[in-house]
Protein backbone atom coordinates (compact mmCIF):
# COMPACT_ATOMS: atom_id res chain seq x y z
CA UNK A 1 -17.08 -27.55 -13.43
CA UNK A 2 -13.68 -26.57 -13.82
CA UNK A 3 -14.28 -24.66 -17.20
CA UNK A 4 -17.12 -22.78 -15.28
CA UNK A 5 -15.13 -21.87 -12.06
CA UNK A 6 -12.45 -20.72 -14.59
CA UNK A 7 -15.12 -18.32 -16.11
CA UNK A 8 -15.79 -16.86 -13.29
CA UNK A 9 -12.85 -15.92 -12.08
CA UNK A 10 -11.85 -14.46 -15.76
CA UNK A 11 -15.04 -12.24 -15.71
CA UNK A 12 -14.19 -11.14 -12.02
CA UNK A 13 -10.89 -9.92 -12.77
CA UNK A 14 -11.77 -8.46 -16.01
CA UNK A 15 -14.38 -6.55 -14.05
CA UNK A 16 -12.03 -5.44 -11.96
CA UNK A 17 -9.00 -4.36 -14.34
CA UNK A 18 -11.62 -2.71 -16.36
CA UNK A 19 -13.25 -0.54 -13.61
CA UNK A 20 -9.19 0.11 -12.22
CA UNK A 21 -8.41 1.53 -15.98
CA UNK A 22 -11.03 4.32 -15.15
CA UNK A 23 -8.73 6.77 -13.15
CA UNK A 24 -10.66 9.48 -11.49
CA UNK A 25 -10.10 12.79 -12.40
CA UNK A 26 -10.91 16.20 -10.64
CA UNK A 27 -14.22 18.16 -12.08
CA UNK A 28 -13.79 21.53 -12.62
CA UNK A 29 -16.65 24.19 -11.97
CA UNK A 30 -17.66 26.02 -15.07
CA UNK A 31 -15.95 29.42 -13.60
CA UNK A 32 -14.56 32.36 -16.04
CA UNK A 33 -11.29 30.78 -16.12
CA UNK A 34 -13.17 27.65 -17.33
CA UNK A 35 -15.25 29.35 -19.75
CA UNK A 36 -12.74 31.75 -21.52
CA UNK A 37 -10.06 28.50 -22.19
CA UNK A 38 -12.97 25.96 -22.65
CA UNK A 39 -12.66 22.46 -22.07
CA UNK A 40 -9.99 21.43 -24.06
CA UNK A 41 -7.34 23.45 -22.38
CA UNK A 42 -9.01 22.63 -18.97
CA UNK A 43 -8.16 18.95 -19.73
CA UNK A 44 -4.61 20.15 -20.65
CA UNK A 45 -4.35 21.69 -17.60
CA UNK A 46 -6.03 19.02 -15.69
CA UNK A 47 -3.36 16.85 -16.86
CA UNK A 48 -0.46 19.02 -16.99
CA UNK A 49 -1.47 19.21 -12.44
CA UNK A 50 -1.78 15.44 -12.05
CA UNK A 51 1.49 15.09 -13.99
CA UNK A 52 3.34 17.38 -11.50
CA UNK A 53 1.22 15.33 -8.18
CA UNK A 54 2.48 12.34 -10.17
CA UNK A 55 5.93 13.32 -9.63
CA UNK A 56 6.22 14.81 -6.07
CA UNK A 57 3.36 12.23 -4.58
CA UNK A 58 5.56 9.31 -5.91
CA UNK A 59 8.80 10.46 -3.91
CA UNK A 60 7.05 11.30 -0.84
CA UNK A 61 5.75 9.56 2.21
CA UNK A 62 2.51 8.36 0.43
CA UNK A 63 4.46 5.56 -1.40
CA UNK A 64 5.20 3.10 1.25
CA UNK A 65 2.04 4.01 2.98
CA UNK A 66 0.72 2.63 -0.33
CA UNK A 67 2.66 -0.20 -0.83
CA UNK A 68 1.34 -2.06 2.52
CA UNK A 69 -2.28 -0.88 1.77
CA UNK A 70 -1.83 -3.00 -1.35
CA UNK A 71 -0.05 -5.81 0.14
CA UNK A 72 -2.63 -6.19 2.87
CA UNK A 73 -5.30 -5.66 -0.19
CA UNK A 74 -4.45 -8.77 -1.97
CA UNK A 75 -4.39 -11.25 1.58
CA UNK A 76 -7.57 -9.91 2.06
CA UNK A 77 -8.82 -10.54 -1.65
CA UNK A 78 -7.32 -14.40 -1.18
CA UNK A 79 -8.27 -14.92 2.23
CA UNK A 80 -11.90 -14.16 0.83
CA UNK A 81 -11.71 -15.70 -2.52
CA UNK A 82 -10.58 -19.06 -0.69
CA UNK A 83 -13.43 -18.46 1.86
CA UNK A 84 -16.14 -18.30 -1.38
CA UNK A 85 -14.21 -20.62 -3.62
CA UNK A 86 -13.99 -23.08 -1.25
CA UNK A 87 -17.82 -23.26 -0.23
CA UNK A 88 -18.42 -23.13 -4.42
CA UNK A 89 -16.17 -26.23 -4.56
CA UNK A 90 -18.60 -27.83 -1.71
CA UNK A 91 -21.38 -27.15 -3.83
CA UNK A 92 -19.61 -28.78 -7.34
CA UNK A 93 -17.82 -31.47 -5.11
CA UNK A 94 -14.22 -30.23 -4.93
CA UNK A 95 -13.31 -28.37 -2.42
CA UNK A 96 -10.13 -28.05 -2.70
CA UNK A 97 -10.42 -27.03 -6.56
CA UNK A 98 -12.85 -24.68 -5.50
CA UNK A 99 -10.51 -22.73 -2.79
CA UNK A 100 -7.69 -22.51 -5.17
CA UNK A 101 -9.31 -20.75 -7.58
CA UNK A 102 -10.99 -18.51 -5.21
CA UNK A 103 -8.16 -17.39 -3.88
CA UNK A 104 -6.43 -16.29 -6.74
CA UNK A 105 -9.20 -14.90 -8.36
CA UNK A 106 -9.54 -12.87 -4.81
CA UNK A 107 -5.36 -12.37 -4.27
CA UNK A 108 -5.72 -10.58 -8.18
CA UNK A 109 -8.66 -8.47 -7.63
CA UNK A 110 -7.71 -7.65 -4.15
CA UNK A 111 -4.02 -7.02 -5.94
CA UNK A 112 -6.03 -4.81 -8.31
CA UNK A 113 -8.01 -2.76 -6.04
CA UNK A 114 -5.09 -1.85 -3.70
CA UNK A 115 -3.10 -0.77 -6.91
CA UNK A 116 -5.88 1.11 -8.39
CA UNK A 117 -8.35 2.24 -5.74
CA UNK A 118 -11.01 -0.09 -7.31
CA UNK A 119 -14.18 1.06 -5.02
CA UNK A 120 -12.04 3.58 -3.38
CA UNK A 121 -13.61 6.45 -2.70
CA UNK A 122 -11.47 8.39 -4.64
CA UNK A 123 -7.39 9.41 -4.81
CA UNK A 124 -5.03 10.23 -2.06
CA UNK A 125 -5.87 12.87 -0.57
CA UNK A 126 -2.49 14.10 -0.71
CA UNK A 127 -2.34 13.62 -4.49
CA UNK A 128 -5.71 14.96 -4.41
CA UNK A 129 -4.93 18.20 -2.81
CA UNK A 130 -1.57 18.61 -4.53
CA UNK A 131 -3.69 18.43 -7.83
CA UNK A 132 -6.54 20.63 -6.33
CA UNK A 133 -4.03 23.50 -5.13
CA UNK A 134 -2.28 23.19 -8.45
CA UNK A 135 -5.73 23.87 -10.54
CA UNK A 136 -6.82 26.68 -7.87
CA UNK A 137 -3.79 28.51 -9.05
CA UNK A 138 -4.44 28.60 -12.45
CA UNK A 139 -7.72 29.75 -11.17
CA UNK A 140 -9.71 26.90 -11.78
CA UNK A 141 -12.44 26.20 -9.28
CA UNK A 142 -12.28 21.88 -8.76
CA UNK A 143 -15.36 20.91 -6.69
CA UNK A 144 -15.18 17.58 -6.63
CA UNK A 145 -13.11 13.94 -8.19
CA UNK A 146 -15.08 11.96 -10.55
């Protein structure tokens, strides 16, 4: 039992890192700026903007309004992952075993999602319009984040 409830918890936080590591990114409508640089250069560019938000974002006001949303992220994850674990341990016998492990599989994806917007539905919208702006004025046309 413990080998399984171990598994579990390993596949839920590799889920979760791997679905954090895929950053979304603005997407760019196929405009004449778009089509005389092509792709390529849009990435650049793409990159070269959320490198600047990167910078000014970070020293704003949007950090420590972050850092509580991910502090109250991972009580939430191990509040619920003790809630689940524990009634999984009921079911195998241990109860206490059980809870345990559900709540730090649930403190590490809850850690995981406030860090990396797991499920979010997509970036700050101050990073989000600081990167927007910045493509607008090399006349890109962003229509959406991806």
């Amino acid at each position: 039992m413990k080998t399984r409830s171990f598994l579990v918890g390993a596949a839920l936080c590799s889920a979760a890192f791997l679905s954090a590591c895929s950053a979304r990114r603005p997407v760019l409508y196929p405009n004449d700026q778009y089509n005389r640089v092509g792709k390529d250069v849009a990435e650049q560019d793409v990159a070269e903007c959320m490198r600047k938000a990167d910078a000014y974002v970070e020293s704003g006001v949007v950090e420590a309004d972050s850092a509580k949303k991910v502090g109250t992220s991972t009580a939430v994850g191990a509040a619920g992952g003790a809630a689940v674990g524990a009634v999984g341990g009921a079911v195998g016998g241990n109860v206490g075993e059980g809870a345990a492990v559900g709540a730090a599989t649930g403190a590490t994806a809850g850690l995981l999602h406030g860090l990396f917007g797991v499920g979010s539905s997509g970036p700050d919208p101050v990073y989000a319009n600081f990167v927007d702006r910045c493509l607008r004025e090399k006349g890109y046309e962003p229509i959406g984040w991806k």
